[in-house]
PDB file of N, CA and C in Angstrom:
ATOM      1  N   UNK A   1       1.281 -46.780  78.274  1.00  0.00           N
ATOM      2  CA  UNK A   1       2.161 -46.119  79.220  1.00  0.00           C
ATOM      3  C   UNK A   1       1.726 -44.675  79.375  1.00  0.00           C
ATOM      4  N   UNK A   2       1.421 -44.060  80.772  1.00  0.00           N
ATOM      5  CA  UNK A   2       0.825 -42.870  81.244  1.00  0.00           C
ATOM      6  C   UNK A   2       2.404 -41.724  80.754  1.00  0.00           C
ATOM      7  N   UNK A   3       1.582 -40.735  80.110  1.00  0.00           N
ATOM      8  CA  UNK A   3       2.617 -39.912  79.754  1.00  0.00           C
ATOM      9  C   UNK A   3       3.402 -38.822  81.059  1.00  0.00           C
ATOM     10  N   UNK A   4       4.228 -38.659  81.563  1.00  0.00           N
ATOM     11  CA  UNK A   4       4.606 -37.435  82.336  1.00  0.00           C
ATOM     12  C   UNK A   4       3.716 -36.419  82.194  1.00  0.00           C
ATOM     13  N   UNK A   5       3.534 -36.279  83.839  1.00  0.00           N
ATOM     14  CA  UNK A   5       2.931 -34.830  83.582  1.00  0.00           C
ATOM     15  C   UNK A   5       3.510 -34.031  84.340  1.00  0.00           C
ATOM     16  N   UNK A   6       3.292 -32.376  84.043  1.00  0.00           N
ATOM     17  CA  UNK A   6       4.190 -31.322  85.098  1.00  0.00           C
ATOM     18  C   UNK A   6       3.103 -30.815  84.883  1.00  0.00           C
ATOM     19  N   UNK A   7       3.107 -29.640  86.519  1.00  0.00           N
ATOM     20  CA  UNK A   7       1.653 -28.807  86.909  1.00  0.00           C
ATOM     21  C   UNK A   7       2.573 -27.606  86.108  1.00  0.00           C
ATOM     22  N   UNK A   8       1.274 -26.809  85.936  1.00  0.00           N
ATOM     23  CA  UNK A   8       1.671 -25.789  85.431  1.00  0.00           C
ATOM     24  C   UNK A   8       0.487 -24.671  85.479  1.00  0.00           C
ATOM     25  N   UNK A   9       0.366 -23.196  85.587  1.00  0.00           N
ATOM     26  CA  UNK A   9      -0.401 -22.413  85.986  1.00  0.00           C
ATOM     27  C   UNK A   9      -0.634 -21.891  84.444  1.00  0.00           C
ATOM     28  N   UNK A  10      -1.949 -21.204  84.507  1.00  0.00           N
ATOM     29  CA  UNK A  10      -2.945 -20.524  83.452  1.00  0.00           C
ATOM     30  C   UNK A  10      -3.787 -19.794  83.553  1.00  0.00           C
ATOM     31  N   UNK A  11      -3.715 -18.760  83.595  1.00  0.00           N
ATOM     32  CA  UNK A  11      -4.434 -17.629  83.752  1.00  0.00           C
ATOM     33  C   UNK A  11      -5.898 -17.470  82.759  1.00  0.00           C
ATOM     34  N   UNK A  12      -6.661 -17.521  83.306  1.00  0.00           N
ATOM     35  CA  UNK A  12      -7.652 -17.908  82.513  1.00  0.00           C
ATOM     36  C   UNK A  12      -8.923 -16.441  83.083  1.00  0.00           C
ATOM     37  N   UNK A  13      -9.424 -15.975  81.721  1.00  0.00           N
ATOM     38  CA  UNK A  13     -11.350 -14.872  82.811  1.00  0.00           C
ATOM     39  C   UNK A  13     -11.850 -16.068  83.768  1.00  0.00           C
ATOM     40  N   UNK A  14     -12.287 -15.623  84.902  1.00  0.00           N
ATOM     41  CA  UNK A  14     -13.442 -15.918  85.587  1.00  0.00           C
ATOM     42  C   UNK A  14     -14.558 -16.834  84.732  1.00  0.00           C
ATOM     43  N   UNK A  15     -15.336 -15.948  83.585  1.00  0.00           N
ATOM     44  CA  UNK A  15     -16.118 -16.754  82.988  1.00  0.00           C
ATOM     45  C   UNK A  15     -15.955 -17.965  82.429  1.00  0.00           C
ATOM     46  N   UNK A  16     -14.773 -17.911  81.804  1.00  0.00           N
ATOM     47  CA  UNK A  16     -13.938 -19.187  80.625  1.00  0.00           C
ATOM     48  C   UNK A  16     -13.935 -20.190  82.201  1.00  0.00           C
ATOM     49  N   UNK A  17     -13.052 -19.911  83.366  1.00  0.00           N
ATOM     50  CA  UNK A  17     -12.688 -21.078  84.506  1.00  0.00           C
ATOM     51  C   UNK A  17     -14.391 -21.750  84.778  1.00  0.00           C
ATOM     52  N   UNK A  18     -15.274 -20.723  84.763  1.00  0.00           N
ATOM     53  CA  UNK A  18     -16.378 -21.242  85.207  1.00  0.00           C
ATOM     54  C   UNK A  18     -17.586 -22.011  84.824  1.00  0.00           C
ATOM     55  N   UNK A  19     -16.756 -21.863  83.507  1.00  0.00           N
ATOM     56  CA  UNK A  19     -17.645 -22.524  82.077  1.00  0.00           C
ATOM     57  C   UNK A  19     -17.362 -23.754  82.101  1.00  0.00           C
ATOM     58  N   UNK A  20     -15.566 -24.140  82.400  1.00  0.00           N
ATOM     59  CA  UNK A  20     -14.779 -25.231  81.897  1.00  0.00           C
ATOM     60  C   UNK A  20     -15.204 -26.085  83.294  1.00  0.00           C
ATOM     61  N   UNK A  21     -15.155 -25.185  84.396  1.00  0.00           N
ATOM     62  CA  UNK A  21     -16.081 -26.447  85.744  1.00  0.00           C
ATOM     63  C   UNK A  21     -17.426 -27.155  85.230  1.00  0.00           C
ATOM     64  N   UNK A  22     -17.977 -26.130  84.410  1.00  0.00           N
ATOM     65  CA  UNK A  22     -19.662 -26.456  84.865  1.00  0.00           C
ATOM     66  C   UNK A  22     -19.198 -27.699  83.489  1.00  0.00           C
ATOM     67  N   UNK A  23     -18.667 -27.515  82.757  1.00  0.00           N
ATOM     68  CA  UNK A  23     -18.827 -28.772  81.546  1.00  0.00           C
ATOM     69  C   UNK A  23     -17.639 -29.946  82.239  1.00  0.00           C
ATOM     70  N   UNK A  24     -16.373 -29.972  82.842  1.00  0.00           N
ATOM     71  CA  UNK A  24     -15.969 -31.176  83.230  1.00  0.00           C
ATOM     72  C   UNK A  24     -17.437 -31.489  84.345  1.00  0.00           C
ATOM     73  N   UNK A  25     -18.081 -30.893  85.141  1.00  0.00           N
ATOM     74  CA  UNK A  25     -18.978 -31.447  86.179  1.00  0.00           C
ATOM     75  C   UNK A  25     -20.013 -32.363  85.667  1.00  0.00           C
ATOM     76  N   UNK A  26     -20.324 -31.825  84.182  1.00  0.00           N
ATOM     77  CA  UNK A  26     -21.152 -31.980  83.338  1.00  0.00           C
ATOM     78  C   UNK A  26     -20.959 -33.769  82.586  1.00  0.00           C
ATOM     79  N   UNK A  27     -19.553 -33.739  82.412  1.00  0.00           N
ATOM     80  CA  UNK A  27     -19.023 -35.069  81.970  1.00  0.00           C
ATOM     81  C   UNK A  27     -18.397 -35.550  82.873  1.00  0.00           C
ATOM     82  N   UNK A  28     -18.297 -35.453  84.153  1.00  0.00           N
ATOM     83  CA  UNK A  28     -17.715 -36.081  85.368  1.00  0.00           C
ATOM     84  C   UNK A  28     -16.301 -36.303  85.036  1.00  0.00           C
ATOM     85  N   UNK A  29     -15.553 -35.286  84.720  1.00  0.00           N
ATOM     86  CA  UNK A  29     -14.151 -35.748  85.009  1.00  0.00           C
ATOM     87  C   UNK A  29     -13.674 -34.076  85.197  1.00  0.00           C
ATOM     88  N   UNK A  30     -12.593 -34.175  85.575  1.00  0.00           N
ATOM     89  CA  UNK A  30     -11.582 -33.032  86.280  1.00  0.00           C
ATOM     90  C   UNK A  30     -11.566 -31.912  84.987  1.00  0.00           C
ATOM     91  N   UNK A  31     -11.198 -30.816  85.729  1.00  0.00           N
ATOM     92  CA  UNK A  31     -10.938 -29.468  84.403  1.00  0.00           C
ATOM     93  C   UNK A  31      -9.653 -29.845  83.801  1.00  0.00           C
ATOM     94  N   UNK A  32      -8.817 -30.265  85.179  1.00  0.00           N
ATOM     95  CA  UNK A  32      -7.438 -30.744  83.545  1.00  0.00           C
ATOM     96  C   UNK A  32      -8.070 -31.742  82.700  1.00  0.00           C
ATOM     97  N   UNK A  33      -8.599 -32.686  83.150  1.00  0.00           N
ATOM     98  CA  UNK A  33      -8.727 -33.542  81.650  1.00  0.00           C
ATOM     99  C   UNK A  33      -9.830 -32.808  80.475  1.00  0.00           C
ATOM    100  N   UNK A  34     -10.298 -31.961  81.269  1.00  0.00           N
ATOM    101  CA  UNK A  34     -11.309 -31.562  80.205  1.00  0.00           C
ATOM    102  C   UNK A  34      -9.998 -30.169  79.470  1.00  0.00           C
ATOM    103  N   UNK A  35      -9.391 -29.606  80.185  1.00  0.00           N
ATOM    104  CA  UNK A  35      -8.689 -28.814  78.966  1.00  0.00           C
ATOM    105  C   UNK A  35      -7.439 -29.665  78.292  1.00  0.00           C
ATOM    106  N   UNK A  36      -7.375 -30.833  78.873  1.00  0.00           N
ATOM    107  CA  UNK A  36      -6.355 -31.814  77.769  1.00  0.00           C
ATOM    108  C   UNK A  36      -6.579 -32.576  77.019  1.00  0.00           C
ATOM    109  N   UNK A  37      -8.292 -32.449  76.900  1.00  0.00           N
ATOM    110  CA  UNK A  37      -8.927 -32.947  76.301  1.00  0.00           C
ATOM    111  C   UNK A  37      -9.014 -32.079  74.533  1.00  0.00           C
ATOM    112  N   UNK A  38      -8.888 -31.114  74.788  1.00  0.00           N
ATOM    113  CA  UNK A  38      -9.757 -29.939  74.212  1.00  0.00           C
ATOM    114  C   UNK A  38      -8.526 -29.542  73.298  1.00  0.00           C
ATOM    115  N   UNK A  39      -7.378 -29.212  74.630  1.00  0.00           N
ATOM    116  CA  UNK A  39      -5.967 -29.320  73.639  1.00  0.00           C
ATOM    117  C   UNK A  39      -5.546 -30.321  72.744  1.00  0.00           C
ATOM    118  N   UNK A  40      -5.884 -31.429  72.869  1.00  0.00           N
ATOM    119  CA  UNK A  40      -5.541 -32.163  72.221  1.00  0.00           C
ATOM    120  C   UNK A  40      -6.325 -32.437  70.855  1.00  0.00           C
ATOM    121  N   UNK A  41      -7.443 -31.874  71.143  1.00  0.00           N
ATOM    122  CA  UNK A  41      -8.191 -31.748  69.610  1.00  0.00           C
ATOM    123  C   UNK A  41      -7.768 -31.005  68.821  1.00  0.00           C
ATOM    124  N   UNK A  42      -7.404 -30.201  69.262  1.00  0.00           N
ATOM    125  CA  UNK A  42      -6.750 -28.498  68.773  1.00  0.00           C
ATOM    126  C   UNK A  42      -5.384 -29.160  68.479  1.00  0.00           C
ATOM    127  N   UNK A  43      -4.637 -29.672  69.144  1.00  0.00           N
ATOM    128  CA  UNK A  43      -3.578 -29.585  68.573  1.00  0.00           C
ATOM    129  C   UNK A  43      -2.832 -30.459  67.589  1.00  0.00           C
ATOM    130  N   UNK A  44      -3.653 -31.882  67.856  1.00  0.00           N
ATOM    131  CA  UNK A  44      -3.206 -32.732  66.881  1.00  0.00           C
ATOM    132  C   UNK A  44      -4.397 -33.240  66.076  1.00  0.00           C
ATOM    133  N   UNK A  45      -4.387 -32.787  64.697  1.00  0.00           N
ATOM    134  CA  UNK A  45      -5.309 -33.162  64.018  1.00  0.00           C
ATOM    135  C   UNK A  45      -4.948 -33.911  63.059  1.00  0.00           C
ATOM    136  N   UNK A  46      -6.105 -35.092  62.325  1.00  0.00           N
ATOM    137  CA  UNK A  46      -5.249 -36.053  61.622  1.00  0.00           C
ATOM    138  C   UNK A  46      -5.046 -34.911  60.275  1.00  0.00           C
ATOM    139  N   UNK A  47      -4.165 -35.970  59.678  1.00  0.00           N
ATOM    140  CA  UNK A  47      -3.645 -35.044  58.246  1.00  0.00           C
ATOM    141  C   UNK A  47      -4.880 -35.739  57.294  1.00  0.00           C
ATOM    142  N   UNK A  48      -4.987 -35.322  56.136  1.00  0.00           N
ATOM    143  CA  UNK A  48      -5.920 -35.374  55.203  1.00  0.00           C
ATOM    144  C   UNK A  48      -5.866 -36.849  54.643  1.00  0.00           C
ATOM    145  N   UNK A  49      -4.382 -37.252  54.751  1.00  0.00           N
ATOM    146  CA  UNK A  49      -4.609 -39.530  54.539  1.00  0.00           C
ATOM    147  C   UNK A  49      -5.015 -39.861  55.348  1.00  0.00           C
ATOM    148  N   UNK A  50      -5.008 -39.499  56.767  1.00  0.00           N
ATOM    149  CA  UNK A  50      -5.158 -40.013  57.844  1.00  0.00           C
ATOM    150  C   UNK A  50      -6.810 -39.901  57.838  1.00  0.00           C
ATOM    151  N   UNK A  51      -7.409 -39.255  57.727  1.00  0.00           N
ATOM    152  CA  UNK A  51      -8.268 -38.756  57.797  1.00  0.00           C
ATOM    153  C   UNK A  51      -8.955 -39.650  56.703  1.00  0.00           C
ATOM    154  N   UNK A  52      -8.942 -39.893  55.011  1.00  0.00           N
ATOM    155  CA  UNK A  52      -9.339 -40.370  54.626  1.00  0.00           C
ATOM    156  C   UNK A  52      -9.019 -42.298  55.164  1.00  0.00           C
ATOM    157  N   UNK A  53      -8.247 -42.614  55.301  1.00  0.00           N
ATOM    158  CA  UNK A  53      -7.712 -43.893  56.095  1.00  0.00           C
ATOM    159  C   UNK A  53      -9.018 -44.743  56.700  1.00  0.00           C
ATOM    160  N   UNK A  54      -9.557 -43.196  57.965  1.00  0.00           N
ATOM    161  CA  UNK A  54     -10.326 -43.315  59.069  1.00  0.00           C
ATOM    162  C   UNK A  54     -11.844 -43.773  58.031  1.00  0.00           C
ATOM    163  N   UNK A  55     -12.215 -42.959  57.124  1.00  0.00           N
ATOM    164  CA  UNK A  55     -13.278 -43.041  56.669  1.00  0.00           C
ATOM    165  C   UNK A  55     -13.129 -43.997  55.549  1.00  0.00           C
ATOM    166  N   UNK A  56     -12.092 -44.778  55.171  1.00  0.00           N
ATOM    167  CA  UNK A  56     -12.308 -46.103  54.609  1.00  0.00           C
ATOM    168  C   UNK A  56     -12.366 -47.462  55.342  1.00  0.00           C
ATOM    169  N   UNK A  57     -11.491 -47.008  56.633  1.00  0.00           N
ATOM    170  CA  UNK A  57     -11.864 -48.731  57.890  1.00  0.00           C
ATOM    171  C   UNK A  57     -13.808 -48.092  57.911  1.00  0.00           C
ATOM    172  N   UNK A  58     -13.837 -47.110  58.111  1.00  0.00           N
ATOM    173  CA  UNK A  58     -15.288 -46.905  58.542  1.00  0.00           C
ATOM    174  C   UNK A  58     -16.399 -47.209  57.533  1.00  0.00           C
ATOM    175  N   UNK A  59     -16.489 -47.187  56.342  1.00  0.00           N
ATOM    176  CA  UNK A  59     -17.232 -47.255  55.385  1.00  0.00           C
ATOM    177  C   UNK A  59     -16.941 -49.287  55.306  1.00  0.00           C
ATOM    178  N   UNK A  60     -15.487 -49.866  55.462  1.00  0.00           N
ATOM    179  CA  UNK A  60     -15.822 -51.193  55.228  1.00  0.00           C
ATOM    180  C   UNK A  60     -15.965 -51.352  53.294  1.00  0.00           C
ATOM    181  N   UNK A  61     -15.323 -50.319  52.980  1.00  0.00           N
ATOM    182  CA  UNK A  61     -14.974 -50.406  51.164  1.00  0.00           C
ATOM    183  C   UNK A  61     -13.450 -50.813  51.118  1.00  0.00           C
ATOM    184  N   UNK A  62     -13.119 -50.983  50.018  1.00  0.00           N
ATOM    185  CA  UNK A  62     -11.563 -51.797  49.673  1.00  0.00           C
ATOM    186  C   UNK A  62     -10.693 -52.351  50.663  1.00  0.00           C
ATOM    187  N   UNK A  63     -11.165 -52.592  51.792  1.00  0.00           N
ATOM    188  CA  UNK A  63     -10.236 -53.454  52.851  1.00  0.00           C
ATOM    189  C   UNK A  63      -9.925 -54.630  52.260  1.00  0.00           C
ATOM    190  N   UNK A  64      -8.401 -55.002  52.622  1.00  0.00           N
ATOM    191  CA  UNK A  64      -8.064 -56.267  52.435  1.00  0.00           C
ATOM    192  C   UNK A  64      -7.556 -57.213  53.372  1.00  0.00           C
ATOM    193  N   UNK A  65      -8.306 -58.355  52.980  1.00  0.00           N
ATOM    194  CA  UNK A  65      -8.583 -59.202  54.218  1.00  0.00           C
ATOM    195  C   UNK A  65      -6.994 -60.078  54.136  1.00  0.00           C
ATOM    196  N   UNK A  66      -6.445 -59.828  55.600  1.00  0.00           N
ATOM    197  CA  UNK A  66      -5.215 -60.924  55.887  1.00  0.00           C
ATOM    198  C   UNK A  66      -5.491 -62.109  55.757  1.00  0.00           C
ATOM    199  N   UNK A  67      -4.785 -62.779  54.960  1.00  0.00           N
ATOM    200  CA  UNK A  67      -4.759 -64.648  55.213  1.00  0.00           C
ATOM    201  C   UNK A  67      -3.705 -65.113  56.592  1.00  0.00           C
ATOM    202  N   UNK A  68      -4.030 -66.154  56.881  1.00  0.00           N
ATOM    203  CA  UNK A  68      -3.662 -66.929  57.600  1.00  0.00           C
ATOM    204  C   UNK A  68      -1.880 -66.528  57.649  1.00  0.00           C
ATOM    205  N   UNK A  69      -1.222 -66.556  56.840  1.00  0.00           N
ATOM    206  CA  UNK A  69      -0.124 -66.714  56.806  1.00  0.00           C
ATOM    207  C   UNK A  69       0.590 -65.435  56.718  1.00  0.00           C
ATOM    208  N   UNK A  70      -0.130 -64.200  56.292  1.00  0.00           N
ATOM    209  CA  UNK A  70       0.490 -62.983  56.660  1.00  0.00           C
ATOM    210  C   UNK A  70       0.117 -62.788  58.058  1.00  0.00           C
ATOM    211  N   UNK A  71      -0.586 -63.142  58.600  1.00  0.00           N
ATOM    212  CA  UNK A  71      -1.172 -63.320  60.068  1.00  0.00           C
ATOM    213  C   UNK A  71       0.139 -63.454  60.896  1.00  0.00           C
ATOM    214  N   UNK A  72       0.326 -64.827  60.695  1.00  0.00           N
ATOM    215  CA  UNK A  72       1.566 -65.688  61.287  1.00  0.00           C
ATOM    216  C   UNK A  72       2.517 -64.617  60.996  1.00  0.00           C
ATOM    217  N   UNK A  73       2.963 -63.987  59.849  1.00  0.00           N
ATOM    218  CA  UNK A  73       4.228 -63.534  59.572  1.00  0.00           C
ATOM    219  C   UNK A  73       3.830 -61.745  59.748  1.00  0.00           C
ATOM    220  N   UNK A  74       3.206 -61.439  60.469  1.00  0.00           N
ATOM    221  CA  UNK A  74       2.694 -60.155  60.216  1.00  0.00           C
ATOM    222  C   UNK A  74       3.960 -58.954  60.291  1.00  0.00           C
ATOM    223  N   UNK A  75       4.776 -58.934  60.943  1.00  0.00           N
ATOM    224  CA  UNK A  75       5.832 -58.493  61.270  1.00  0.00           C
ATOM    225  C   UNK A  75       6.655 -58.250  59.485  1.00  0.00           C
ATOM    226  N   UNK A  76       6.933 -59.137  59.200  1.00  0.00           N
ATOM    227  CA  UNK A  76       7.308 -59.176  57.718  1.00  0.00           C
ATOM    228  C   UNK A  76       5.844 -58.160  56.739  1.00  0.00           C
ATOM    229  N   UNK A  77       4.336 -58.915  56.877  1.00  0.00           N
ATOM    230  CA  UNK A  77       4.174 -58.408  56.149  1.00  0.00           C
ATOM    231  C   UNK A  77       4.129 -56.714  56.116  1.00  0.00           C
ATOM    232  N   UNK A  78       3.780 -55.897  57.501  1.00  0.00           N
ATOM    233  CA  UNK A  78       4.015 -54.712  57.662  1.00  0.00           C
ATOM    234  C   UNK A  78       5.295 -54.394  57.021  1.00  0.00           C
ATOM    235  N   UNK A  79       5.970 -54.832  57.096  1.00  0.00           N
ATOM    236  CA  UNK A  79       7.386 -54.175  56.450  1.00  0.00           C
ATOM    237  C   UNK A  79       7.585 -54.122  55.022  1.00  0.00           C
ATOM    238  N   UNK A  80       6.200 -54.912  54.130  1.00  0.00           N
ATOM    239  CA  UNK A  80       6.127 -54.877  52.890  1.00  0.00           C
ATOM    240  C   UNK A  80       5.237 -54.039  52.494  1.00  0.00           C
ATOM    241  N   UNK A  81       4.266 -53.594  53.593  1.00  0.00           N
ATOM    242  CA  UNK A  81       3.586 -52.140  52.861  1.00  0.00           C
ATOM    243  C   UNK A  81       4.403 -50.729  52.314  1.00  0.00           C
TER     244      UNK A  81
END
């Protein structure tokens, strides 16, 4: 689901507006997505579990594999972590 958006103005140098064109032009998408892009790195960063979390699905060390039947019941089993 697309989040609400409201326009809103930003005063920005000349150089910074002209930087942020030449790099959305650069990755083909719009300057808002490229500064909501940017904000959003900045503003939500994972926390330090989260973060380690990321680099244990990624490494493929101590994962535990669902059976069949927490599968089926997955709803339950989330609620037992």
């Amino acid at each position: 689901m697309e989040a609400t958006r409201t326009n809103t103005t930003v005063s920005l140098p000349d150089y910074m507006l002209a930087d942020l064109n030449a790099e959305a032009r650069r990755k083909g998408i719009t300057v808002s997505r490229l500064i909501e892009d940017r904000l959003e790195e900045s503003m939500y960063q994972p926390n330090a579990e989260t973060l380690a979390a990321i680099e244990e699905c990624r490494s493929g060390v101590e994962l535990e594999e669902l059976t069949h039947e927490q599968i089926e019941h997955f709803e339950e089993y989330v609620a037992s972590l």
